[in-house]
PDB file of N, CA and C in Angstrom:
ATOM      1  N   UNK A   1       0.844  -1.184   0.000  1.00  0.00           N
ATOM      2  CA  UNK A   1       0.000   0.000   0.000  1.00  0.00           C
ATOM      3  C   UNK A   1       0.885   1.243   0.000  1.00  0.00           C
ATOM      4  N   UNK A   2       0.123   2.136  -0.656  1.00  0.00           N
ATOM      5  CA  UNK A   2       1.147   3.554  -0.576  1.00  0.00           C
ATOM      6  C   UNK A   2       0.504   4.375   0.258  1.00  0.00           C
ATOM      7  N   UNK A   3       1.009   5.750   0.489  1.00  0.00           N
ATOM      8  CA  UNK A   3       0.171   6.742   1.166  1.00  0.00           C
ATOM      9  C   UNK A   3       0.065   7.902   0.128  1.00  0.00           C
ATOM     10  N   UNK A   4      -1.211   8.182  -0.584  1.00  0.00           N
ATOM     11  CA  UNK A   4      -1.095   8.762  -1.192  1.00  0.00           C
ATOM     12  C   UNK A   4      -2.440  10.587  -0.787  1.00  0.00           C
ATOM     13  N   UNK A   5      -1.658  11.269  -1.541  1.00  0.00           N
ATOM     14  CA  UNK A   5      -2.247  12.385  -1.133  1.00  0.00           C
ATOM     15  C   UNK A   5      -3.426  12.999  -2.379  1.00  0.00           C
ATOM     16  N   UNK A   6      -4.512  13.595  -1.877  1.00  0.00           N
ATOM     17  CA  UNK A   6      -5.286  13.895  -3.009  1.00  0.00           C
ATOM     18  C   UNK A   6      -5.139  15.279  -2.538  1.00  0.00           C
ATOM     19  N   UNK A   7      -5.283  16.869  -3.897  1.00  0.00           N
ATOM     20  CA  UNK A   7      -5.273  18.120  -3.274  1.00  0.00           C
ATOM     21  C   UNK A   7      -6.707  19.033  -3.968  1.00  0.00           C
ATOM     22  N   UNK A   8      -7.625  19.192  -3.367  1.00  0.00           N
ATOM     23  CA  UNK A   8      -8.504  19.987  -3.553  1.00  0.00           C
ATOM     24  C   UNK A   8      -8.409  21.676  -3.822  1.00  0.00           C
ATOM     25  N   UNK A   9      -9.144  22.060  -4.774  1.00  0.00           N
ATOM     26  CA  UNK A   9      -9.409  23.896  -4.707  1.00  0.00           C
ATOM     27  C   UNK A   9     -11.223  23.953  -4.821  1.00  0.00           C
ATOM     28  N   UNK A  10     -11.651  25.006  -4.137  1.00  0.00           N
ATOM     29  CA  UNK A  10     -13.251  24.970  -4.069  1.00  0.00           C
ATOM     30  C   UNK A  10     -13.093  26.198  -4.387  1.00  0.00           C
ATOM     31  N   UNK A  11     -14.502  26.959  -5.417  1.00  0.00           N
ATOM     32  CA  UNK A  11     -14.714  28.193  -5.409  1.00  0.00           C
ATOM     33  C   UNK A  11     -15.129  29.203  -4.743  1.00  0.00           C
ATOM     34  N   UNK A  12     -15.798  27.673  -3.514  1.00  0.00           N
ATOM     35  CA  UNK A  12     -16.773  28.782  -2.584  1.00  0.00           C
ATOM     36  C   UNK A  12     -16.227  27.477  -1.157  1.00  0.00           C
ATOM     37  N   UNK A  13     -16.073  28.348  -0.376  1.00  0.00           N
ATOM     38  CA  UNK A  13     -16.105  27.374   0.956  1.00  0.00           C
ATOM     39  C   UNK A  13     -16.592  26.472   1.020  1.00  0.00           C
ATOM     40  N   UNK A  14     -16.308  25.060   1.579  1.00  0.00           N
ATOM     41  CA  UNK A  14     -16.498  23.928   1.723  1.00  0.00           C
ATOM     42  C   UNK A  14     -17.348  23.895   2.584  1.00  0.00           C
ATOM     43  N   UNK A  15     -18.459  23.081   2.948  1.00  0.00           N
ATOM     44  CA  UNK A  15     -19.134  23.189   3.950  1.00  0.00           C
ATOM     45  C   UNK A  15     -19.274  21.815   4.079  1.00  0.00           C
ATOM     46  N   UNK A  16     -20.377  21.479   5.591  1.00  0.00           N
ATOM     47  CA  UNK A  16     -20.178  20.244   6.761  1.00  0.00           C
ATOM     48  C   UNK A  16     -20.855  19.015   5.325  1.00  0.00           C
ATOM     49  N   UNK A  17     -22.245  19.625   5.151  1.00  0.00           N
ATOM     50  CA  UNK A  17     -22.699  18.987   4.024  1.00  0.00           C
ATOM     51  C   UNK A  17     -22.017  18.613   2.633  1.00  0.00           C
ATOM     52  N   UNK A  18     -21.629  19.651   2.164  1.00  0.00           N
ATOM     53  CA  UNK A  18     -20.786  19.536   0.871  1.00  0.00           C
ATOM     54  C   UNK A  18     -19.964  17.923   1.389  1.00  0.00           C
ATOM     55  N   UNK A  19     -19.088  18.176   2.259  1.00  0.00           N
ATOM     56  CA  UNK A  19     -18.058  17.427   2.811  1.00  0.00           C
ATOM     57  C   UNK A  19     -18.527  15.941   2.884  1.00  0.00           C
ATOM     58  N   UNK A  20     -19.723  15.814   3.682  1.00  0.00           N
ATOM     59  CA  UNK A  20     -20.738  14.484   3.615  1.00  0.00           C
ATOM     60  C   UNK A  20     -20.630  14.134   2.512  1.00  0.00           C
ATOM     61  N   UNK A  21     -21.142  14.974   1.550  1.00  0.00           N
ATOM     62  CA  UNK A  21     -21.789  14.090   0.346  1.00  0.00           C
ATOM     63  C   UNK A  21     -20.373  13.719  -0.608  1.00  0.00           C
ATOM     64  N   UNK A  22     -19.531  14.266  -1.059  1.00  0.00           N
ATOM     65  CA  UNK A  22     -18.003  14.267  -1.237  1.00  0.00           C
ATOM     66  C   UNK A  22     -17.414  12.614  -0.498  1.00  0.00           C
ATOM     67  N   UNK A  23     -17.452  12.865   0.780  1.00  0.00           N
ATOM     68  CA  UNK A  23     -17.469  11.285   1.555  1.00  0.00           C
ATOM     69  C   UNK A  23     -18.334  10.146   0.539  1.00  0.00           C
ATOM     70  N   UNK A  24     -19.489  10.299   0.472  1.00  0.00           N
ATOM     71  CA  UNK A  24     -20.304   9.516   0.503  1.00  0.00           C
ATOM     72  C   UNK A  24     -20.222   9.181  -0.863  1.00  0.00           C
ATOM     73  N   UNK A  25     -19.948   9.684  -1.767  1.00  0.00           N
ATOM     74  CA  UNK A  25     -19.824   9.412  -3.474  1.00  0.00           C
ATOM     75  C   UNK A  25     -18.357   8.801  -3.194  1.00  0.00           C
ATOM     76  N   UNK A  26     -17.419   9.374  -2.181  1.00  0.00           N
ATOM     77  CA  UNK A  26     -16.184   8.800  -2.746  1.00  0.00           C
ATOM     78  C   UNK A  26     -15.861   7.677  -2.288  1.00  0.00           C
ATOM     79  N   UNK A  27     -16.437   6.961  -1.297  1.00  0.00           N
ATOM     80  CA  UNK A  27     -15.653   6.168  -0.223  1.00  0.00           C
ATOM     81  C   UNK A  27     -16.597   4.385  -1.276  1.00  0.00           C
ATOM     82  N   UNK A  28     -17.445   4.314  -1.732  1.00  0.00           N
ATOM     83  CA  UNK A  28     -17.466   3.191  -2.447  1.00  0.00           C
ATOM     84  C   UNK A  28     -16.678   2.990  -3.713  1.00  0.00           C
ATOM     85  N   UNK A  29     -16.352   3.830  -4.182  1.00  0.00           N
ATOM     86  CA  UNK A  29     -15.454   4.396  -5.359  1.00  0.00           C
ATOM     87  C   UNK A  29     -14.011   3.527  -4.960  1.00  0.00           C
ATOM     88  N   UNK A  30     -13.470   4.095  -3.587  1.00  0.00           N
ATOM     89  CA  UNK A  30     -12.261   3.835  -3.421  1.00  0.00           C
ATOM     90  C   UNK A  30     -12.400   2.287  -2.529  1.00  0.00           C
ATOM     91  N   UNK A  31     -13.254   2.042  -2.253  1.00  0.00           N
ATOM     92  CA  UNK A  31     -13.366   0.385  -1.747  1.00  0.00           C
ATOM     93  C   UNK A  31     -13.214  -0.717  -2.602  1.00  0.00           C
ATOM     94  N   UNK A  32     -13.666  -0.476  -3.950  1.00  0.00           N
ATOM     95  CA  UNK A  32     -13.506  -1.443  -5.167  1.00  0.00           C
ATOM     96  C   UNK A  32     -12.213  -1.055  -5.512  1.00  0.00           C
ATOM     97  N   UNK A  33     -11.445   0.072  -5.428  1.00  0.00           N
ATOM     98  CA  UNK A  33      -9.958  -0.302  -5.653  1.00  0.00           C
ATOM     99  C   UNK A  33      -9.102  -0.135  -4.427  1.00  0.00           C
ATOM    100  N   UNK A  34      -9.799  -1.097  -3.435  1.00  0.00           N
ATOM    101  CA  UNK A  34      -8.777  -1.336  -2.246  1.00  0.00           C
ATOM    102  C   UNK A  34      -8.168   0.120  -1.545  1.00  0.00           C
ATOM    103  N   UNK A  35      -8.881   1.379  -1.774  1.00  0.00           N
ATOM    104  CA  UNK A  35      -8.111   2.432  -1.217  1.00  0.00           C
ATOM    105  C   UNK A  35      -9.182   2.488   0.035  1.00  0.00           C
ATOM    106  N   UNK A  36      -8.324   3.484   1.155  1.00  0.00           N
ATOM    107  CA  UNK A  36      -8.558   3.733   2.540  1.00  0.00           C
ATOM    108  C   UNK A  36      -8.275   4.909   2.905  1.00  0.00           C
ATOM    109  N   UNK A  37      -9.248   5.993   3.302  1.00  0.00           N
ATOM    110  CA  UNK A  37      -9.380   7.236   3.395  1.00  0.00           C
ATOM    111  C   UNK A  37      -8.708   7.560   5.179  1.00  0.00           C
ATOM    112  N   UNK A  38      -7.339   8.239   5.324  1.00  0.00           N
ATOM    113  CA  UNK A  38      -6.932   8.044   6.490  1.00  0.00           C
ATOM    114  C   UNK A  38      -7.249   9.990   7.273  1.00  0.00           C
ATOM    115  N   UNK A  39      -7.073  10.676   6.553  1.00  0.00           N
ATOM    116  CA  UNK A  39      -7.328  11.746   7.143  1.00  0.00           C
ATOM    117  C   UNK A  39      -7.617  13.086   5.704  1.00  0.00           C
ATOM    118  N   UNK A  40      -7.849  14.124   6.466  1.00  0.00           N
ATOM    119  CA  UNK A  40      -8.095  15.486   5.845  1.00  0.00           C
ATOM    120  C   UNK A  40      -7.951  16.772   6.162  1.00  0.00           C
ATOM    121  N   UNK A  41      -7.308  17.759   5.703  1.00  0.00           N
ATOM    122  CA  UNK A  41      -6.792  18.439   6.223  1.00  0.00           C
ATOM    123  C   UNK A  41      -7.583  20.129   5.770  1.00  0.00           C
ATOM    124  N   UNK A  42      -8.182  20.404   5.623  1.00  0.00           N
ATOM    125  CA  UNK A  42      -8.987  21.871   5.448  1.00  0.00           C
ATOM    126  C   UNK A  42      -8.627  23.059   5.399  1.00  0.00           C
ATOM    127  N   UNK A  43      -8.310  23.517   4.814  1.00  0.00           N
ATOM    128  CA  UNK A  43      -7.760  25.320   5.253  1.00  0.00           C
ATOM    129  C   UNK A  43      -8.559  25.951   5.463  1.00  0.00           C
ATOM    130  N   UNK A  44      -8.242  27.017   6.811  1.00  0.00           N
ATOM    131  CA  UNK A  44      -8.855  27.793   7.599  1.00  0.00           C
ATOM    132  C   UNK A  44     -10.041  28.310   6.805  1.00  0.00           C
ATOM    133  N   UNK A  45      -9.458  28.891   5.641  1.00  0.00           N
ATOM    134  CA  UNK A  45     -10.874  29.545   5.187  1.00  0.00           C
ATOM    135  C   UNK A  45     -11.676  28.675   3.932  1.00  0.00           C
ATOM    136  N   UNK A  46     -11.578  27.184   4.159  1.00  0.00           N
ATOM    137  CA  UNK A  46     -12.281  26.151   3.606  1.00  0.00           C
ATOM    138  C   UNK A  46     -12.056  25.899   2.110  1.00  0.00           C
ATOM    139  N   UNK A  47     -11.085  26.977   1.141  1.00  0.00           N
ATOM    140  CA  UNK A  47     -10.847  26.686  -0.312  1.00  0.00           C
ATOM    141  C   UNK A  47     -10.225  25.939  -0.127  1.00  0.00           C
ATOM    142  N   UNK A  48      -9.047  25.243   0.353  1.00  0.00           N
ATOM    143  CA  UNK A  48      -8.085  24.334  -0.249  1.00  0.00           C
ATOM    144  C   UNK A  48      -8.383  22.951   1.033  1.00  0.00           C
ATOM    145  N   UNK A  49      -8.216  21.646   0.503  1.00  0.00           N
ATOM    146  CA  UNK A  49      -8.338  20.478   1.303  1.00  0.00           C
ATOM    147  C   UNK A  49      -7.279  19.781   0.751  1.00  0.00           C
ATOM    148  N   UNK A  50      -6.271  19.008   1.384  1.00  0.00           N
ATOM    149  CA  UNK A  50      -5.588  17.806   1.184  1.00  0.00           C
ATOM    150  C   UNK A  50      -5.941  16.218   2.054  1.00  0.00           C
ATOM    151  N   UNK A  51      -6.466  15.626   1.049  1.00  0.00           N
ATOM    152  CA  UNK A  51      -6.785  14.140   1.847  1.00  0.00           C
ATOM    153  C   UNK A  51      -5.710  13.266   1.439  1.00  0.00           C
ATOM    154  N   UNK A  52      -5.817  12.237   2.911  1.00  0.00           N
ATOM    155  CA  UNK A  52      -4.509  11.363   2.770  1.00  0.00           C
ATOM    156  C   UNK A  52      -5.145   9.912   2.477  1.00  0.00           C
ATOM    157  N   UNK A  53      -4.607   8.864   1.999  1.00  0.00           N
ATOM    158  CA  UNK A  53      -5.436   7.846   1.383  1.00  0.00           C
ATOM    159  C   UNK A  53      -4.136   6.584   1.765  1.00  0.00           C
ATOM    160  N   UNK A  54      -4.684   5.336   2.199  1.00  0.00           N
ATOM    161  CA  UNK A  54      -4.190   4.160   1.909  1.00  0.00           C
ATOM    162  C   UNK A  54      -4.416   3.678   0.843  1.00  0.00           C
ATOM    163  N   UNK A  55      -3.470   3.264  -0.754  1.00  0.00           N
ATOM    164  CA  UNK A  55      -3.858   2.913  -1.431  1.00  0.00           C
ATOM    165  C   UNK A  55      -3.142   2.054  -2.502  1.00  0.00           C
ATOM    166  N   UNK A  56      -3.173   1.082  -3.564  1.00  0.00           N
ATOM    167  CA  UNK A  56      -2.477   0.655  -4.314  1.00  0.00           C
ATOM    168  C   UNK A  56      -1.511   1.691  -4.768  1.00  0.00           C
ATOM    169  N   UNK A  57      -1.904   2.676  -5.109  1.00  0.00           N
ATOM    170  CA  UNK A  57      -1.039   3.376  -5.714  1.00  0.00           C
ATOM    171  C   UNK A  57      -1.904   4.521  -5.939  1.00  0.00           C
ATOM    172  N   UNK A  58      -1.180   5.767  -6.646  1.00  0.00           N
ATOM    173  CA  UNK A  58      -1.946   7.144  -6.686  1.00  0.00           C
ATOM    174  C   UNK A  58      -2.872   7.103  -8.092  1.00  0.00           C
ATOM    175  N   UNK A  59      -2.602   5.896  -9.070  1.00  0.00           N
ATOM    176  CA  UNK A  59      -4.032   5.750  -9.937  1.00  0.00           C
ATOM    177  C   UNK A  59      -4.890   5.405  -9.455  1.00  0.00           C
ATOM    178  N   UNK A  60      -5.134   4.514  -8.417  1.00  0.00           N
ATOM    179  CA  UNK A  60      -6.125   3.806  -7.562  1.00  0.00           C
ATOM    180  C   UNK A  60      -7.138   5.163  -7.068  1.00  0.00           C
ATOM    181  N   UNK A  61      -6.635   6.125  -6.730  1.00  0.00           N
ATOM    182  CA  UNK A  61      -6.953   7.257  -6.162  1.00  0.00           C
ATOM    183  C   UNK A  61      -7.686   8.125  -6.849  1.00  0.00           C
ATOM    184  N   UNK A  62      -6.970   8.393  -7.851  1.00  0.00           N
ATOM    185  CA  UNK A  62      -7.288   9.065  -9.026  1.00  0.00           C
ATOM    186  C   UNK A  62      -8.307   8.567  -9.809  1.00  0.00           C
ATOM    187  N   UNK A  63      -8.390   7.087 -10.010  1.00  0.00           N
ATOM    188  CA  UNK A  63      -9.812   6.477 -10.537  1.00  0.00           C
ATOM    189  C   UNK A  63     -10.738   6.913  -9.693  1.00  0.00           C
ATOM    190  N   UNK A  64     -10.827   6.911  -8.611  1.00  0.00           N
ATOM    191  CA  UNK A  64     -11.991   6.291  -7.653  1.00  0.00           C
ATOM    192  C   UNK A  64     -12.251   8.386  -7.742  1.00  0.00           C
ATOM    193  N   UNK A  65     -11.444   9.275  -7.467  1.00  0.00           N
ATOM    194  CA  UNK A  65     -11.800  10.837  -7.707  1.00  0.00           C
ATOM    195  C   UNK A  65     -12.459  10.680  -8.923  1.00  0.00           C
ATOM    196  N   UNK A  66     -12.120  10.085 -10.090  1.00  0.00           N
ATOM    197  CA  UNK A  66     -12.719  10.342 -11.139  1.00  0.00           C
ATOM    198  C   UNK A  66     -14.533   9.460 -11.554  1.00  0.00           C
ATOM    199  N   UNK A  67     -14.161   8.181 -10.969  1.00  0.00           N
ATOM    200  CA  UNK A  67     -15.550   7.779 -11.064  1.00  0.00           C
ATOM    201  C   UNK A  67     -16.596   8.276 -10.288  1.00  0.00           C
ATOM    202  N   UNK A  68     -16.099   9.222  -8.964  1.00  0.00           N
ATOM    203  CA  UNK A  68     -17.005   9.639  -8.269  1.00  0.00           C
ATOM    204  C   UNK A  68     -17.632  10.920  -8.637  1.00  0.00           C
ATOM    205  N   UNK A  69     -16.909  11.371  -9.937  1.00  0.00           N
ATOM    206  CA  UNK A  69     -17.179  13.034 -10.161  1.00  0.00           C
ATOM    207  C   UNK A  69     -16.661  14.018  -9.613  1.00  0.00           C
ATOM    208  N   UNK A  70     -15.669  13.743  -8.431  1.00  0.00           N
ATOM    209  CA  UNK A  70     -15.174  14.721  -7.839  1.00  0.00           C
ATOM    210  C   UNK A  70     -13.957  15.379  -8.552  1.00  0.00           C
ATOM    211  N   UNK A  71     -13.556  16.501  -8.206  1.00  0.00           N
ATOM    212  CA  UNK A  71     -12.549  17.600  -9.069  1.00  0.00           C
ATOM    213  C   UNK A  71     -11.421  17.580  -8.099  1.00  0.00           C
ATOM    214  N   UNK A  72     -10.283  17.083  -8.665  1.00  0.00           N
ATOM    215  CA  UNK A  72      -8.996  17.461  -7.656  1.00  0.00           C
ATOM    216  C   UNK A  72      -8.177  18.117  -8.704  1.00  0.00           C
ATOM    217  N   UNK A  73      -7.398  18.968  -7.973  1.00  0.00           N
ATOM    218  CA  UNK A  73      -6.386  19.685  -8.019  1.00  0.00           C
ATOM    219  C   UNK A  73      -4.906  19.018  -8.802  1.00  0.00           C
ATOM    220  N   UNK A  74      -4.554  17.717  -8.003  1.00  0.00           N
ATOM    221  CA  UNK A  74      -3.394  16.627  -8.152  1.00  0.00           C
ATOM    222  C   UNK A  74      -3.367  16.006  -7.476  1.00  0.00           C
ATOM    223  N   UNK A  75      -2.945  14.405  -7.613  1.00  0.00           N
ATOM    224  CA  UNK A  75      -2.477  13.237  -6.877  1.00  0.00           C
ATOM    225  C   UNK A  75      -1.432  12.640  -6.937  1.00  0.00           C
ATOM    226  N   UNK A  76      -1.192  12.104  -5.648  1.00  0.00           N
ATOM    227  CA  UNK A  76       0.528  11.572  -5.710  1.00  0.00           C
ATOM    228  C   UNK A  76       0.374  11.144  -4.521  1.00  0.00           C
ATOM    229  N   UNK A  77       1.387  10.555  -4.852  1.00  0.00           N
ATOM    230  CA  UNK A  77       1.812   9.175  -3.347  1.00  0.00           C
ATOM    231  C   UNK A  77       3.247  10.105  -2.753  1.00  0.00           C
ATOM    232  N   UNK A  78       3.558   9.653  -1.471  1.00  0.00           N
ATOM    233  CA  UNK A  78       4.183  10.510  -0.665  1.00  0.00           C
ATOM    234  C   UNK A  78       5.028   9.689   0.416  1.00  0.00           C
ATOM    235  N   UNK A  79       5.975  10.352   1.084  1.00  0.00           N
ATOM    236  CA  UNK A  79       6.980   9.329   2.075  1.00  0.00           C
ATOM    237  C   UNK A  79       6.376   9.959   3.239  1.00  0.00           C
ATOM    238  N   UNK A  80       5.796   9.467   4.301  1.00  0.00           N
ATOM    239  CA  UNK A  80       5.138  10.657   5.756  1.00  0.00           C
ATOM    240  C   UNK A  80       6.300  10.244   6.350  1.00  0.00           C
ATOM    241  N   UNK A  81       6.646  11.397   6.923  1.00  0.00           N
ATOM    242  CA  UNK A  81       7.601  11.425   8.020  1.00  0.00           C
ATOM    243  C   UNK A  81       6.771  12.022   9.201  1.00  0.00           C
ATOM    244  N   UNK A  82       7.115  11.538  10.474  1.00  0.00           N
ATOM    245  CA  UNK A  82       6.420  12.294  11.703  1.00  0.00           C
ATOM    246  C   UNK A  82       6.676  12.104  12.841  1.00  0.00           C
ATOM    247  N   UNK A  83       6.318  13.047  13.640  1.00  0.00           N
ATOM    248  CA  UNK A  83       6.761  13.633  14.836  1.00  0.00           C
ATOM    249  C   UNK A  83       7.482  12.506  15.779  1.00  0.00           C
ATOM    250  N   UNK A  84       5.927  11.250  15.711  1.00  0.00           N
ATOM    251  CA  UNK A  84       6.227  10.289  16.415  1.00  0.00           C
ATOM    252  C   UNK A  84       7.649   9.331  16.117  1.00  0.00           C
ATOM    253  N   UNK A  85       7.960   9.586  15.030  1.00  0.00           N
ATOM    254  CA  UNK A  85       9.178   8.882  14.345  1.00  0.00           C
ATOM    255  C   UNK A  85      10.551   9.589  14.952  1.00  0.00           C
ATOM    256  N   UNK A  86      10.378  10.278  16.002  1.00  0.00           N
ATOM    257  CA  UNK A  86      11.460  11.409  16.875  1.00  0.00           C
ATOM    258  C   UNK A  86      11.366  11.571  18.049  1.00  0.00           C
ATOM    259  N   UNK A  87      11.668  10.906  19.031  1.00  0.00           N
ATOM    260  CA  UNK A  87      11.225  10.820  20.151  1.00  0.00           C
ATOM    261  C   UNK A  87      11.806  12.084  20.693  1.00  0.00           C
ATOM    262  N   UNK A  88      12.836  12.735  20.640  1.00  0.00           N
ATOM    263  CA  UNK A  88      12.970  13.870  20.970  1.00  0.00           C
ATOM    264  C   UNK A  88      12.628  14.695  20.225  1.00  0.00           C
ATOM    265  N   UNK A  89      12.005  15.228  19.564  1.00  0.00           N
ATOM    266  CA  UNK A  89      11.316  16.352  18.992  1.00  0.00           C
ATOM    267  C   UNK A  89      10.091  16.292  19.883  1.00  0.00           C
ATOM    268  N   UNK A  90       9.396  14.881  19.580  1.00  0.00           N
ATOM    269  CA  UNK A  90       8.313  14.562  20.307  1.00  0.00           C
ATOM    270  C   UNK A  90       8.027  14.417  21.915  1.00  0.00           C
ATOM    271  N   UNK A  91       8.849  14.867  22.651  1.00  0.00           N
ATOM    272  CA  UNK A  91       9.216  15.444  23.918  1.00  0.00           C
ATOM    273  C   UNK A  91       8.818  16.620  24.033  1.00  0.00           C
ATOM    274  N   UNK A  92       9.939  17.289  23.152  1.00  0.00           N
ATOM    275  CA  UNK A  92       9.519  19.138  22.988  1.00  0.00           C
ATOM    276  C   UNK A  92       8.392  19.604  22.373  1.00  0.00           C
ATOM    277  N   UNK A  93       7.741  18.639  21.728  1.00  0.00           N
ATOM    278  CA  UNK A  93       6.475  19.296  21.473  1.00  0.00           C
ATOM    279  C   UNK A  93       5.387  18.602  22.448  1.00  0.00           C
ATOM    280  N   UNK A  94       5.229  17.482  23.393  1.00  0.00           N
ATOM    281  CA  UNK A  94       4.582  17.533  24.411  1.00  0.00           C
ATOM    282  C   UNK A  94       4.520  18.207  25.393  1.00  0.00           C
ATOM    283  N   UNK A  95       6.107  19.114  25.273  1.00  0.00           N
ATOM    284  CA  UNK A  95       6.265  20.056  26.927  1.00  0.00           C
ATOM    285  C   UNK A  95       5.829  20.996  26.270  1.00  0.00           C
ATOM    286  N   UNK A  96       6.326  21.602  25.161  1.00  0.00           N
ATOM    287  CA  UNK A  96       5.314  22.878  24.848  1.00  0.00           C
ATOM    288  C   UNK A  96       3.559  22.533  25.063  1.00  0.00           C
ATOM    289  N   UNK A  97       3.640  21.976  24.326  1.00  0.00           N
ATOM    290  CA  UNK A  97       1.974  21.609  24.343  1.00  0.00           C
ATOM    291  C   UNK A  97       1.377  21.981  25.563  1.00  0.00           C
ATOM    292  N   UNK A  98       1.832  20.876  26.552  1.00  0.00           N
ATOM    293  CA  UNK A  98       1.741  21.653  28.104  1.00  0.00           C
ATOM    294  C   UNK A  98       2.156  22.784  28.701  1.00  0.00           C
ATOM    295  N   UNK A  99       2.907  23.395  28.254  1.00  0.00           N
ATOM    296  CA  UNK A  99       3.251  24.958  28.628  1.00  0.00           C
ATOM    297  C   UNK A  99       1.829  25.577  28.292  1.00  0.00           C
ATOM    298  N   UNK A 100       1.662  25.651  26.633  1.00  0.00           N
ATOM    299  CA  UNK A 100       0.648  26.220  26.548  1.00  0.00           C
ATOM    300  C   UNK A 100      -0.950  26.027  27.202  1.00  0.00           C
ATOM    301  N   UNK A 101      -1.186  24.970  27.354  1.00  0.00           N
ATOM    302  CA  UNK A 101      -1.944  24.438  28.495  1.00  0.00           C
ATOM    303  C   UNK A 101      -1.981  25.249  30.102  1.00  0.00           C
ATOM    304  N   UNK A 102      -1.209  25.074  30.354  1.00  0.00           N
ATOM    305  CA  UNK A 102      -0.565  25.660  31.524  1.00  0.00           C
ATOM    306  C   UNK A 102      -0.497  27.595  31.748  1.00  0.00           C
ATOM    307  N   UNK A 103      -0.371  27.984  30.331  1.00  0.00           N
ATOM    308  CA  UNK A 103      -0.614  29.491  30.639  1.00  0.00           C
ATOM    309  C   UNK A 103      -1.752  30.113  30.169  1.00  0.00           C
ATOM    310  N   UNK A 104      -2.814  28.581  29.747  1.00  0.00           N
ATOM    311  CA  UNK A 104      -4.007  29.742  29.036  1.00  0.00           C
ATOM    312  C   UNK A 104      -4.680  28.984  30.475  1.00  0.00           C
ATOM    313  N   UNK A 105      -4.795  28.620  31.323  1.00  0.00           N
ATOM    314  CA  UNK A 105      -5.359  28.594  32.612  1.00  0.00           C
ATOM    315  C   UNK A 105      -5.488  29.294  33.388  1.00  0.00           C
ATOM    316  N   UNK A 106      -4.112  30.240  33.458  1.00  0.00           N
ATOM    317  CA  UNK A 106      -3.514  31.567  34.171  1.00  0.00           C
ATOM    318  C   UNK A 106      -4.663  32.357  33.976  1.00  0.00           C
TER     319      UNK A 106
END
């Protein structure tokens, strides 16, 4: 399996519904080619989305966007690197975390 990324542009803000139905056209789409919808990422002011996908590969992805009717931007498969893969980074960003915790209580 790869991890592949899908990248969205909307003309008008994305909304809770839009988002549902987007789900709901895409996720049988990507079950017949073995893909797995792992997260999504939204920008603040709702034009741009990047979703992350378990999948054969980034055609797998790209079919299942295309049989569903949906409009992407570009697809591609990707290497994730992360936090948890650093145990010391991942220290310093639990103590911050708690700092900030800690002074919006104040």
């Amino acid at each position: 399996m790869a991890r592949v990324l899908a990248e969205q542009v909307f003309q008008e803000p994305l909304t809770d519904d839009r988002y549902k139905a987007f789900s709901k056209a895409l996720d049988p789409c990507l079950e017949i080619r073995n893909g797995h919808w792992r997260r999504s990422s939204l920008a603040l002011d709702k034009l741009r989305m990047i979703c992350e996908f378990e999948a054969p590969d980034a055609e797998a992805v790209r079919e299942a966007f295309n049989a569903s009717g949906l409009a992407f931007e570009r697809i591609w498969t990707a290497n994730v690197y992360a936090i948890e893969d650093y145990p010391e980074m991942l220290a310093k960003l639990n103590a911050a975390v708690a700092g900030q915790g800690t002074a919006a209580a104040k």
